[in-house]
Protein backbone atom coordinates (compact mmCIF):
# COMPACT_ATOMS: atom_id res chain seq x y z
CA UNK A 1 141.18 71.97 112.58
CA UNK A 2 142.97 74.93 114.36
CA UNK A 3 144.00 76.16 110.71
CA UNK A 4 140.63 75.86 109.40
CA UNK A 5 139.35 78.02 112.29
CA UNK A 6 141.51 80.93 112.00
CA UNK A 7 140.79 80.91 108.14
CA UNK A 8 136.96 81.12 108.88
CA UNK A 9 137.65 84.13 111.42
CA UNK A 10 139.89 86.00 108.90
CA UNK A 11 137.73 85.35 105.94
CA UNK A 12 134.60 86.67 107.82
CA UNK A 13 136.83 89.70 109.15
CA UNK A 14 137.38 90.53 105.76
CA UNK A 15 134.14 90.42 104.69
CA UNK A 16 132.75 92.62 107.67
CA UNK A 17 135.72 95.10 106.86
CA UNK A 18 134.93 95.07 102.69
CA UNK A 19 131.62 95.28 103.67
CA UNK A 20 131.87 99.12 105.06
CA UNK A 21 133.72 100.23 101.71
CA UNK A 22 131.19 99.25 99.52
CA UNK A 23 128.62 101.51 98.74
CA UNK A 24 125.52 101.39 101.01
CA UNK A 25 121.73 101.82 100.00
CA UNK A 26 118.51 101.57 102.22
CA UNK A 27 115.81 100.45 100.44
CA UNK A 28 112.70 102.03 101.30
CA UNK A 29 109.74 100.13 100.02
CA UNK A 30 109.22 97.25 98.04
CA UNK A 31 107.26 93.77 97.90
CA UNK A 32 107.59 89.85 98.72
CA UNK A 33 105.25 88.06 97.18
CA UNK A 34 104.49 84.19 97.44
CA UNK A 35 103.55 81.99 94.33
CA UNK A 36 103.35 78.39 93.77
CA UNK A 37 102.02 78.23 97.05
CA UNK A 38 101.35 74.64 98.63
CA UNK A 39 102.48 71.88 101.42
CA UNK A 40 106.07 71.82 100.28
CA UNK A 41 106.89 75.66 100.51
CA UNK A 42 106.44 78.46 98.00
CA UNK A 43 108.23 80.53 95.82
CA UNK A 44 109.28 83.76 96.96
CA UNK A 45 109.28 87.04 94.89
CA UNK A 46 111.04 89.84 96.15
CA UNK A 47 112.08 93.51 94.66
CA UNK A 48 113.34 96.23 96.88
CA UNK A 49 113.89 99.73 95.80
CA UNK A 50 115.42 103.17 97.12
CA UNK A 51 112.91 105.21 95.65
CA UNK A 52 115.77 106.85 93.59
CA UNK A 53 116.82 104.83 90.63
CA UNK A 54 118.60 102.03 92.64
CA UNK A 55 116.61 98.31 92.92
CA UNK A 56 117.33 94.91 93.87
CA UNK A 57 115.09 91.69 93.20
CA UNK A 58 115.06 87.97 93.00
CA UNK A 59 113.40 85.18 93.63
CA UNK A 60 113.57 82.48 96.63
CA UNK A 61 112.29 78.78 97.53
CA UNK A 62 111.59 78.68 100.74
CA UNK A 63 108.90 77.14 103.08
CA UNK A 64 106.49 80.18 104.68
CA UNK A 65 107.19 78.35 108.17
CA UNK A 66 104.14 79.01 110.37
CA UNK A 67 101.88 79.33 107.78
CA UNK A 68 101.53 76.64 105.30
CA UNK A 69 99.22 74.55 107.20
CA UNK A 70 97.42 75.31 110.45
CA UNK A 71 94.18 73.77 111.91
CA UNK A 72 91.37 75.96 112.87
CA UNK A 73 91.66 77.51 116.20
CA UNK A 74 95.38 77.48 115.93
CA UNK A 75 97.61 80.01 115.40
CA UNK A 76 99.94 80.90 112.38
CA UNK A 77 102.88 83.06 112.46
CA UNK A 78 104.08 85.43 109.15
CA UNK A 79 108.34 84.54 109.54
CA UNK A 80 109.60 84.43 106.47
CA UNK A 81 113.19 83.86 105.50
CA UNK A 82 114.92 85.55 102.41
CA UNK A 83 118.28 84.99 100.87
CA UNK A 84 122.00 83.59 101.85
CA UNK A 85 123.09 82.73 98.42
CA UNK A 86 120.59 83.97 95.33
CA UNK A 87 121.87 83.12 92.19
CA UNK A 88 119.03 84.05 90.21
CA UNK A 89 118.95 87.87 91.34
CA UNK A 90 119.31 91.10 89.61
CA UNK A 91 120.72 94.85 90.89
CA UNK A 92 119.26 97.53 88.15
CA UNK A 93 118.22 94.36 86.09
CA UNK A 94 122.07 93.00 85.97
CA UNK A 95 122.12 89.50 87.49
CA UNK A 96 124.76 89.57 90.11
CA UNK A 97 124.45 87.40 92.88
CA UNK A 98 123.13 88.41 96.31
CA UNK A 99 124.83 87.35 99.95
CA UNK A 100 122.72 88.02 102.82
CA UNK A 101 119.35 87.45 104.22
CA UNK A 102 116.28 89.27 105.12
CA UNK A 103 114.06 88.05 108.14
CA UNK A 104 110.28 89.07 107.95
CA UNK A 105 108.56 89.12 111.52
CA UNK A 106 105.17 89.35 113.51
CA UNK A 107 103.45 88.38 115.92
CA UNK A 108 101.30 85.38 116.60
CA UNK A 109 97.27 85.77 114.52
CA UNK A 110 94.78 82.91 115.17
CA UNK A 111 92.69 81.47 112.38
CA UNK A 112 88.87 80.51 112.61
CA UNK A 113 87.26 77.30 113.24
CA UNK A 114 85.06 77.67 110.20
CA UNK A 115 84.90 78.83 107.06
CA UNK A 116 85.93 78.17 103.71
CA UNK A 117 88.44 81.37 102.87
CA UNK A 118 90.59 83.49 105.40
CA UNK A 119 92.68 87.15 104.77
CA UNK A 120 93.67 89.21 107.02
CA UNK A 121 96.33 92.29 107.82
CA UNK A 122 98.74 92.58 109.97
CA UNK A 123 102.05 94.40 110.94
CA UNK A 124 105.33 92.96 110.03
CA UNK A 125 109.11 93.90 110.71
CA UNK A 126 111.51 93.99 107.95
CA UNK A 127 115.25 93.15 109.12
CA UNK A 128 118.60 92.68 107.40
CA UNK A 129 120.63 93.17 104.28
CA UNK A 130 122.17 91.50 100.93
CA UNK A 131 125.52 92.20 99.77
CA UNK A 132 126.18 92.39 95.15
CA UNK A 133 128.82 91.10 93.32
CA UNK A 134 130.22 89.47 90.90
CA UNK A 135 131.20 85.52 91.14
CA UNK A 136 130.85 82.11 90.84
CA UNK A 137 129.54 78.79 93.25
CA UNK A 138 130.71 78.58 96.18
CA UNK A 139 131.43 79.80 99.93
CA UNK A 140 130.00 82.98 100.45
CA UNK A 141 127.32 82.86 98.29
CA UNK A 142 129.85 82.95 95.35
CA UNK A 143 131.10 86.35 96.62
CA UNK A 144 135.24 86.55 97.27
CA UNK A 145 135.50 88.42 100.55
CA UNK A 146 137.42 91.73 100.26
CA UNK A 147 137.61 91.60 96.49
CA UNK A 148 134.26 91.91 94.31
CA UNK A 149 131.34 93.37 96.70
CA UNK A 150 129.29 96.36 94.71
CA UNK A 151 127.39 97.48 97.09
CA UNK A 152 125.57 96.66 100.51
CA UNK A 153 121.60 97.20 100.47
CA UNK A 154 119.96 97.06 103.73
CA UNK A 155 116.54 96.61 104.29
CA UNK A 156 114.65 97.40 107.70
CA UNK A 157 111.95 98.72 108.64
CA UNK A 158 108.22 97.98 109.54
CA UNK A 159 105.65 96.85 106.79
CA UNK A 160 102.71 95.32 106.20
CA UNK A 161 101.00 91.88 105.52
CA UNK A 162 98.02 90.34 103.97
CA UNK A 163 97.67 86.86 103.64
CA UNK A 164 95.29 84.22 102.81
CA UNK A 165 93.96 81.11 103.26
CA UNK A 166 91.18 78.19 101.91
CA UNK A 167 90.13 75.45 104.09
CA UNK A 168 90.23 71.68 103.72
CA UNK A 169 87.69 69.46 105.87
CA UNK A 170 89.82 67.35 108.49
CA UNK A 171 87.62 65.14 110.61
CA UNK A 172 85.09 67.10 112.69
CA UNK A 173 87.24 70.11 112.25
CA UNK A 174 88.92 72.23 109.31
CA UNK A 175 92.79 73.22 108.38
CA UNK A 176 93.53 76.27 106.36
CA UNK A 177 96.48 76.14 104.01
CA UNK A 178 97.86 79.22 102.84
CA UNK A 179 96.92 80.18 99.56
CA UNK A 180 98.87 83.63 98.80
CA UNK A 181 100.62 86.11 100.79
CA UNK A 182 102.36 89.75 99.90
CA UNK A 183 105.08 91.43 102.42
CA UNK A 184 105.22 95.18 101.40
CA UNK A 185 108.21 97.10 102.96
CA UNK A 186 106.16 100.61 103.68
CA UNK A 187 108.13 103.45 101.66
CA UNK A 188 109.52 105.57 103.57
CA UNK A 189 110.23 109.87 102.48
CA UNK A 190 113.45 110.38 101.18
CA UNK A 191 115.66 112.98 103.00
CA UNK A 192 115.05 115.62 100.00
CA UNK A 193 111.34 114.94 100.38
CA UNK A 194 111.36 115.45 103.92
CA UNK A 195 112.99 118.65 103.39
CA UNK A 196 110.95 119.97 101.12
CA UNK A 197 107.75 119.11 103.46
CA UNK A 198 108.89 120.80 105.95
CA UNK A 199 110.24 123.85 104.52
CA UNK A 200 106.43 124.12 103.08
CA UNK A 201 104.70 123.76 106.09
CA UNK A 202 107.66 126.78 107.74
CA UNK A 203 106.40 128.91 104.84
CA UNK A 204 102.38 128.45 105.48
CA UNK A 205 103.18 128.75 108.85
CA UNK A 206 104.80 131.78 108.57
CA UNK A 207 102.22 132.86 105.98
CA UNK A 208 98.77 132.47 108.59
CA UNK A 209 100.89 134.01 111.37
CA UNK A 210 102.14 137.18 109.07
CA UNK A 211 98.27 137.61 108.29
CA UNK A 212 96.86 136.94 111.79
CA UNK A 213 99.37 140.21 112.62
């Protein structure tokens, strides 16, 4: 038990340690969207880019927890869960397979006691990151630690929801099941662009206060 332990340890230690030697992208906008939406769970959509030639996507089965079915006058809650171990997942439309996971969070909204559709829009967090490579089944989400990772791509930052919802007669009352649902990462500049904004508003700047002289 001991043995297995200190293998666990060294093989995440590894990992942690390959991890900062791959290359590393931020991903500054991109889309989750949910399809084959019902009681059981929904498939999840996902494609992340930098903005610069560099993407990630895939697709996940997970249940929208907090969402799938809430009774009217209750409230609902946008988590959503990406990832561990996608073997179905492409980086610049090669399928490698993605380690990791992505956490989507927000605060509490409270649906209406009547009605027969629901959307609304709300702020969401963005939080985490996948590590590529190449490999097999297995531990690790078929990644060897410290020998095959191509590159880390984290993904954080705030975004934006809008979800929806039909209703279904329960007794006296109503229950709204979720119906569709898109996370969208908000894109954010990218360093050159920044630059370049700024240097233009120096130079009309400079401009107004050369002819104000």
């Amino acid at each position: 038990m001991r043995r297995t332990c200190l293998l666990l340890v060294l093989a995440l230690a590894i990992t942690a340690a390959h991890a900062d030697s791959v290359p590393t992208y931020n991903m500054t906008q991109g889309t989750v969207t949910l399809t084959n939406v019902g009681l059981g769970g929904s498939t999840d959509v996902f494609t992340f880019s930098t903005g610069s030639g560099v993407s990630i996507g895939g697709v996940d089965d997970f249940p929208p927890i907090g969402m799938d079915s809430i009774s009217g006058g209750s409230a609902g809650n946008p988590f959503l869960l990406l990832g561990l171990n996608l073997e179905t997942s492409n980086v610049n439309g090669t399928t490698l397979f993605l380690f990791g996971s992505i956490t989507i969070t927000g605060a509490d909204f409270i649906l209406p006691t009547s009605g027969s559709t629901f959307s609304t829009t709300m702020p969401v967090l963005f939080s985490g990151s996948f590590l590529s490579c190449v490999g097999g089944f297995g531990p690790f989400g078929g990644c060897n630690p410290g020998s095959n990772f191509l590159g880390q791509f984290n993904i954080n930052g705030p975004g934006t929801l809008l979800v929806s919802f039909t209703s279904v007669p329960v007794g006296s009352g109503i229950v709204w099941e979720l119906s569709g649902a898109t996370y969208t990462l908000n894109a954010v500049p990218e360093p050159a662009s920044i630059f370049l904004l700024g240097t233009g508003a120096l130079a009309i700047f400079g401009k107004l206060r050369h002819r104000k002289n």
